[in-house]
Each structure stands twice: as structure tokens, then as C-alpha cells.
N, C-alpha and C. Protein backbone atom coordinates (compact mmCIF):
# COMPACT_ATOMS: atom_id res chain seq x y z
N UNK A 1 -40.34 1.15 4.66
CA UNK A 1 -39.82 -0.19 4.85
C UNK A 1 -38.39 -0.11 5.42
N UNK A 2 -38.26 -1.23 6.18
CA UNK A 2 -36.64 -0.69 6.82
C UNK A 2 -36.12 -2.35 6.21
N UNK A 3 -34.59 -2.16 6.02
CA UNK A 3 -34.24 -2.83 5.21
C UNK A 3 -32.48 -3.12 5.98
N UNK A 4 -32.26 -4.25 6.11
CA UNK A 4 -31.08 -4.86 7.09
C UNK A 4 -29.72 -4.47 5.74
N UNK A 5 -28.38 -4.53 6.81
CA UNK A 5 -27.33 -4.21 6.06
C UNK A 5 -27.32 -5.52 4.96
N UNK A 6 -27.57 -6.39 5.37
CA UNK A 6 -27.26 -7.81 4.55
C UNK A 6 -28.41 -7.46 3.04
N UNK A 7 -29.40 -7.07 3.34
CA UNK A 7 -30.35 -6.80 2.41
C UNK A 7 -29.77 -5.67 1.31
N UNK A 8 -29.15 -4.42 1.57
CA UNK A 8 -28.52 -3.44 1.24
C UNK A 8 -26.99 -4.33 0.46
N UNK A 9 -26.42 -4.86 1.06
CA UNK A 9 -25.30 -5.26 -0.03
C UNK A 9 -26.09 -6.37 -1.08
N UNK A 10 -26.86 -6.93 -0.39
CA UNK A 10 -27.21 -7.98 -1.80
C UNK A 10 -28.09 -6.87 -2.97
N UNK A 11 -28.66 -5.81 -2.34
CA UNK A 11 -29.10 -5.08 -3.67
C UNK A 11 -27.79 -4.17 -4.39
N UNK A 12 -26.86 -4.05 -3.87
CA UNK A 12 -25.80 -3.11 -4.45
C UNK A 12 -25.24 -4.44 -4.88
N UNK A 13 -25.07 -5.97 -4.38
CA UNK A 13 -24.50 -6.72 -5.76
C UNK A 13 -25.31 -6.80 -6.94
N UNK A 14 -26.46 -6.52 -6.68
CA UNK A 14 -27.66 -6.92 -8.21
C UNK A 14 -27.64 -5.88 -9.12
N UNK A 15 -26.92 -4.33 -8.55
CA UNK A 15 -26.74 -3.24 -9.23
C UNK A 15 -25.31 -3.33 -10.36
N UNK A 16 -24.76 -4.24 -8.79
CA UNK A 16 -22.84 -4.46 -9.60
C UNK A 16 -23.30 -5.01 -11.51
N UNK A 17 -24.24 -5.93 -11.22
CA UNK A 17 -24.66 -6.44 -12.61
C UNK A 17 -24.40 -6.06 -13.85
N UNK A 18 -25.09 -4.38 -13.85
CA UNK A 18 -25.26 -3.56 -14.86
C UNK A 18 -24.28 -2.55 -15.06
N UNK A 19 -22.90 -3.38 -14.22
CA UNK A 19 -22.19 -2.04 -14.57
C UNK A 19 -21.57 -2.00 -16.23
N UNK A 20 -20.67 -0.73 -16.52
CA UNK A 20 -20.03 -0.62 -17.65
C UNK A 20 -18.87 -0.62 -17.39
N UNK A 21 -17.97 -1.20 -17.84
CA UNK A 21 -16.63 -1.29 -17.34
C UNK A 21 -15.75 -2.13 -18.51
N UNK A 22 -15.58 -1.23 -19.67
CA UNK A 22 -15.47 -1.94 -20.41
C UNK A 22 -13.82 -2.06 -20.19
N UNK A 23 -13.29 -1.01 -19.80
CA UNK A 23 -11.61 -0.39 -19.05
C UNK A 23 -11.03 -1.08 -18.66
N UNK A 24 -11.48 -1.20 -17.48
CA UNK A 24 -11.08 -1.86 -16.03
C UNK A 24 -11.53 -3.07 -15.63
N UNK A 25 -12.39 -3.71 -16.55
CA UNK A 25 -13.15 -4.90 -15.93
C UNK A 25 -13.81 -4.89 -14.80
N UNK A 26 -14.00 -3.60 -13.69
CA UNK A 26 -13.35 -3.73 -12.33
C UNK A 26 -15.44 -3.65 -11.94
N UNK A 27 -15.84 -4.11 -11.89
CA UNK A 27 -17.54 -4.19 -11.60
C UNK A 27 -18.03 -3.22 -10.07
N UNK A 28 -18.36 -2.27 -10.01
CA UNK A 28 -18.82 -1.82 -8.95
C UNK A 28 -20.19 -1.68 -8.65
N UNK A 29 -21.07 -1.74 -7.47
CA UNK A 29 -22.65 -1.69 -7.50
C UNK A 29 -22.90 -0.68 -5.70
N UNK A 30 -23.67 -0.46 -6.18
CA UNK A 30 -23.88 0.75 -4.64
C UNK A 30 -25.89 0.55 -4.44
N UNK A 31 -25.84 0.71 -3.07
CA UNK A 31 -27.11 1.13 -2.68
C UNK A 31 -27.55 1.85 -1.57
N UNK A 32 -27.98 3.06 -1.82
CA UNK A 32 -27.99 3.68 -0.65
C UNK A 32 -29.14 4.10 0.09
N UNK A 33 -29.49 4.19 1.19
CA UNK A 33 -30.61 4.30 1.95
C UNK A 33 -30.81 5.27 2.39
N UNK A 34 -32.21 5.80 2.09
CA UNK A 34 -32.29 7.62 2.50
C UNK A 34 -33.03 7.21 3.93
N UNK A 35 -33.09 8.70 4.30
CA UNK A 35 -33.56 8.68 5.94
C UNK A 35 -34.92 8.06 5.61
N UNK A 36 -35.82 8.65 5.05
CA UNK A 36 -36.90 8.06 5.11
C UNK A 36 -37.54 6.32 4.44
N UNK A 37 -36.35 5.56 4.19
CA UNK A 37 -36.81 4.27 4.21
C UNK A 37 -36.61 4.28 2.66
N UNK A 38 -36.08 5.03 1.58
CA UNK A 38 -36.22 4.39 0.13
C UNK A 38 -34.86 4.29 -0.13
N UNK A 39 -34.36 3.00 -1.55
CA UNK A 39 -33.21 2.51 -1.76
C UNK A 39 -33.17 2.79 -3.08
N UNK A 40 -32.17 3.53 -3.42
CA UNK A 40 -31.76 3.69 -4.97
C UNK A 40 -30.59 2.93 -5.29
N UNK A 41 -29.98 2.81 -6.32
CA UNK A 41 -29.01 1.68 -6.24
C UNK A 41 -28.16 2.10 -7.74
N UNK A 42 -26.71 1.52 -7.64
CA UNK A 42 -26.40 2.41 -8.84
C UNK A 42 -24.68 1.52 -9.64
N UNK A 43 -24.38 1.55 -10.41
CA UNK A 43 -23.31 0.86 -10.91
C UNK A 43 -22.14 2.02 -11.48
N UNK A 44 -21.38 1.15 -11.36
CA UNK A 44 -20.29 1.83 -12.10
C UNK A 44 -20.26 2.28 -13.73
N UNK A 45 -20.01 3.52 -15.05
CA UNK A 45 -20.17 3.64 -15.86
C UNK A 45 -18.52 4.27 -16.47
N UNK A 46 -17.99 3.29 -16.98
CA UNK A 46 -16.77 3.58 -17.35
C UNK A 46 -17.30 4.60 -18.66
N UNK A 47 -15.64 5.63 -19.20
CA UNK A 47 -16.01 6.05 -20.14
C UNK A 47 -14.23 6.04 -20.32
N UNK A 48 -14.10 6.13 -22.04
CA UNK A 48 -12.49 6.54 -22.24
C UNK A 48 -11.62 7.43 -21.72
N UNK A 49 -12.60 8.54 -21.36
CA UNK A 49 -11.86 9.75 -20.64
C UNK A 49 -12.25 9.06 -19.20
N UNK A 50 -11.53 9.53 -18.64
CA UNK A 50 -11.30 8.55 -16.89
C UNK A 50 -12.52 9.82 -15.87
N UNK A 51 -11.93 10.81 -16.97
CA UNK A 51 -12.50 12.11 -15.98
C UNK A 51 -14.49 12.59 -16.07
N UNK A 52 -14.63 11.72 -16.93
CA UNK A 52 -16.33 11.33 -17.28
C UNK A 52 -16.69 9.95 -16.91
N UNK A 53 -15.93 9.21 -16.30
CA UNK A 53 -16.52 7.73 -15.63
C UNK A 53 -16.99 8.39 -14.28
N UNK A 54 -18.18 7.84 -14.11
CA UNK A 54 -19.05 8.05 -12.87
C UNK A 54 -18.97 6.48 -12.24
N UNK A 55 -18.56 6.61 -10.73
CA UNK A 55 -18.70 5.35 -10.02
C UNK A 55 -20.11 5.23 -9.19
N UNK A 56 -20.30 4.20 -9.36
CA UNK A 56 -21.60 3.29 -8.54
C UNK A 56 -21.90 4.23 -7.15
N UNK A 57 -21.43 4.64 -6.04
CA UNK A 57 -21.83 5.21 -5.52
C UNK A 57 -22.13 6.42 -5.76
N UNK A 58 -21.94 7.40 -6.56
CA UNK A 58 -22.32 8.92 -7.16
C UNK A 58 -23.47 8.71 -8.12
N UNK A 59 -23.74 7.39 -8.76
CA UNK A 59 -24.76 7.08 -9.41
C UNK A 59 -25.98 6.74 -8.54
N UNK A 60 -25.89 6.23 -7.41
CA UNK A 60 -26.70 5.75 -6.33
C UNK A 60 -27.09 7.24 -5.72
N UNK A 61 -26.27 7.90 -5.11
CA UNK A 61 -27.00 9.06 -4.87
C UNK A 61 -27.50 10.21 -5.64
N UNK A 62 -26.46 10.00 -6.73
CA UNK A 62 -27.37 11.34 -7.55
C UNK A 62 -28.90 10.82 -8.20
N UNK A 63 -28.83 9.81 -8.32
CA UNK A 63 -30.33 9.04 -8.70
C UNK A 63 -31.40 9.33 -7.67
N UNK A 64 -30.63 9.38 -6.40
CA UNK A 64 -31.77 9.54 -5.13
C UNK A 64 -31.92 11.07 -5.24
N UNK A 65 -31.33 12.06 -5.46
CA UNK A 65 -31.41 13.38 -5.85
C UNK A 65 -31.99 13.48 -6.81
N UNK A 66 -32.00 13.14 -7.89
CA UNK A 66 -32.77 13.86 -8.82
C UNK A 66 -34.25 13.66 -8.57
N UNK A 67 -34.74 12.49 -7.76
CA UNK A 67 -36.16 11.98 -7.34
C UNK A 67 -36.12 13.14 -5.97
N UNK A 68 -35.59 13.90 -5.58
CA UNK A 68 -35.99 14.94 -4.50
C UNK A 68 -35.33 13.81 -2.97
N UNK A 69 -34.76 13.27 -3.10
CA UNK A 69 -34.40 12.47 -1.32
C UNK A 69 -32.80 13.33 -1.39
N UNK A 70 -32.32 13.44 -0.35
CA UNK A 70 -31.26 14.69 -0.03
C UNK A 70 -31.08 14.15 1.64
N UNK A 71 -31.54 13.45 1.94
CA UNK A 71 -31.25 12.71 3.60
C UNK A 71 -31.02 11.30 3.57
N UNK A 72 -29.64 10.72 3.89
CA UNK A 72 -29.29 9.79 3.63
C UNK A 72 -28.76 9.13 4.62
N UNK A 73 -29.13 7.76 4.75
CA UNK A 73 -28.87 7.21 6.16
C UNK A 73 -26.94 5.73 5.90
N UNK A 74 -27.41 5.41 5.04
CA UNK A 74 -26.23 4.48 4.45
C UNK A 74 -26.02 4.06 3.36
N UNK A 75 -24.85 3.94 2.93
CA UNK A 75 -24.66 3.34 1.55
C UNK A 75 -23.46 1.60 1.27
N UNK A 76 -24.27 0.53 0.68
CA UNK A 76 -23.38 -0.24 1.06
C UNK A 76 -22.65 -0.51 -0.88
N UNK A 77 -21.84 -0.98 -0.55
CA UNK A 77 -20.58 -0.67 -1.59
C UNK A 77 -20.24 -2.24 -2.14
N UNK A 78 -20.21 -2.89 -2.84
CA UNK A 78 -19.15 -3.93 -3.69
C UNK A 78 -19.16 -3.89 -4.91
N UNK A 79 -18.24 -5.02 -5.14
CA UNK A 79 -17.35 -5.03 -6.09
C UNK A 79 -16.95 -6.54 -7.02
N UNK A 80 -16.55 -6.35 -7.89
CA UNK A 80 -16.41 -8.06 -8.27
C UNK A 80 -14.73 -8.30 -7.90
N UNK A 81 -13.78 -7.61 -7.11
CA UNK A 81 -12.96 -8.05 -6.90
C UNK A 81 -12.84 -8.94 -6.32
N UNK A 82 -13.96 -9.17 -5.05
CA UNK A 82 -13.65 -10.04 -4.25
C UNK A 82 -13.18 -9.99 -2.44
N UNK A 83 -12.85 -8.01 -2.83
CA UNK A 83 -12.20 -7.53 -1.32
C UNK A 83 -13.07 -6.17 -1.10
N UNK A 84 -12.97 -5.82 0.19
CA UNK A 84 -13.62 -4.48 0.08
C UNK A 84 -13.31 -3.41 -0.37
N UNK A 85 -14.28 -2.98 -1.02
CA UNK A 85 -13.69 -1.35 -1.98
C UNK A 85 -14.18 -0.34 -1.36
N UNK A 86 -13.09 0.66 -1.62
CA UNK A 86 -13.50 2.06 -0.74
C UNK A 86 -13.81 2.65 -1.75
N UNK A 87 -14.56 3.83 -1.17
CA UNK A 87 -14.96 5.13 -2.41
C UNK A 87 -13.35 6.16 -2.94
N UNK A 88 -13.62 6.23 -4.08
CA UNK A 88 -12.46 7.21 -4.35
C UNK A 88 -12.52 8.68 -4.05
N UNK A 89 -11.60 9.20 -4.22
CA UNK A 89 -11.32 10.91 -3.47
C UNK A 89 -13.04 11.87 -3.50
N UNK A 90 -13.55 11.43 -4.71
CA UNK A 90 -14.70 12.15 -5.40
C UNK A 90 -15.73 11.78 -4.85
N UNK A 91 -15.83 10.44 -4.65
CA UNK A 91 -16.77 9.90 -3.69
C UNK A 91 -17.03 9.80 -2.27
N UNK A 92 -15.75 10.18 -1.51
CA UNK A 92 -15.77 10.17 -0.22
C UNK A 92 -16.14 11.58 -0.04
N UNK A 93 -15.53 12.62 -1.01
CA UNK A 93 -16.39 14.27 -0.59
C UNK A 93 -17.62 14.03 -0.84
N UNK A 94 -18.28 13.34 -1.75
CA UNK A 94 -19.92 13.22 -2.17
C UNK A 94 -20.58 12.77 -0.59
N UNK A 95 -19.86 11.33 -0.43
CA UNK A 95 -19.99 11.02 1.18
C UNK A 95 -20.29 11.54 2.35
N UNK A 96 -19.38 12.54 2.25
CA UNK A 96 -19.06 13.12 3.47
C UNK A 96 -20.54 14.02 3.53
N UNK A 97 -20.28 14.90 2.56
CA UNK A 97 -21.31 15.58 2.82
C UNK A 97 -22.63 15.34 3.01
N UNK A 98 -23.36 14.48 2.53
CA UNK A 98 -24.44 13.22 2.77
C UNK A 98 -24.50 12.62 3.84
N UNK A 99 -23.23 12.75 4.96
CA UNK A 99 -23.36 12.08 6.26
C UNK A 99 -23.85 10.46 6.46
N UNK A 100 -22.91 9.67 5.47
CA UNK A 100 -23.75 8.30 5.28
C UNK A 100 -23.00 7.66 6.10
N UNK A 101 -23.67 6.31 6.70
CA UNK A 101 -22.34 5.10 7.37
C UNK A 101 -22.12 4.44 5.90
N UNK A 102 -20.89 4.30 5.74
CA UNK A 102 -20.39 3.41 4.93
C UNK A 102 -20.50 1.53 5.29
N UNK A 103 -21.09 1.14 4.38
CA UNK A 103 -21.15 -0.82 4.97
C UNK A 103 -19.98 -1.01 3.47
N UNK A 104 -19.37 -2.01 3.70
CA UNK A 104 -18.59 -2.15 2.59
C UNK A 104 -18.00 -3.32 3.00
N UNK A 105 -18.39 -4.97 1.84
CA UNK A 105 -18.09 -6.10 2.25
C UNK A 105 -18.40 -6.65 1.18
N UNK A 106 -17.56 -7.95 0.75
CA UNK A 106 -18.27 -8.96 -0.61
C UNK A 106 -17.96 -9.95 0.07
């Protein structure tokens, strides 16, 4: 199934839903699209230690990894701020190497 950018952020807002954020308030939701047409989708999971919070996009792809997908075509990104959010340091190496286009808009 092929699936439009507009389609891709409204499923990474339905992900933002379930995030944990009990910290930061700060709501993040991701969905990313492997080469071959499937969408995993993923939220932000705060934890007290900063250095065990996993963000919405590392949840989106490692979810598509553990199901065996490893070819990734895009990942679209929001947020409940209201503005566009970028991936942090951890996420843009996860990125990079995944070779994704970034869509990123609320």
C-alpha cells in the first residue's frame, strides 16, 4: 500500500497519543515507512533518568526492526508543541544511517 505524506503525519499524530511524558509534558509521535510499503509508528517514553527515555522516532524504527524491515523510505515526526520538531543528536545518527527523508510539520 503506498501511503501520502499527509497520511504519514496524521498516523504519527495518533501515535503522539500514547506517549509517556510524564517530565516534559512535551508529546512526541513518529511514523515511519519502510521501502516495501509497511508503517510502524511510535511515541515518545519518558523515564526519570533522561538517559533511558526513548523518543518516538527510535521507537518507530526499532519496532520496524525487531519485525525484520531494515529499509526505510521516510519518517514523519510531530509533536504537541505546535512547531516543528527535529530529531535529537541520537536520533539523527539512528536517521542517518536508515537513509530516511525526514517530513516534519504540525
Amino acid at each position: 500500500m503506498e501511503y501520502s505524506d499527509r497520511e504519514l503525519l496524521d498516523k504519527a499524530k495518533e501515535a503522539m497519543v500514547y506517549s509517556y511524558s510524564p517530565y516534559s509534558r512535551f508529546k512526541v509521535g513518529a511514523c515511519v515507512l519502510t521501502k516495501d510499503g509497511h508503517i510502524y509508528t511510535g511515541c515518545n517514553i519518558e523515564n526519570s533518568s533522561f538517559g533511558a527515555t526513548n523518543c518516538a522516532e527510535r521507537t518507530a524504527i526499532f519496532k520496524a526492526v525487531s519485525e525484520g524491515r531494515k529499509e526505510f523510505a521516510k519518517i514523519a515526526i510531530v509533536s504537541s508543541s505546535g512547531l516543528k520538531t527535529y530529531p535529537c543528536g541520537i536520533c539523527r545518527q539512528v536517521l542517518i544511517i536508515s537513509s530516511l527523508i525526514v517530513l516534519n510539520c504540525n
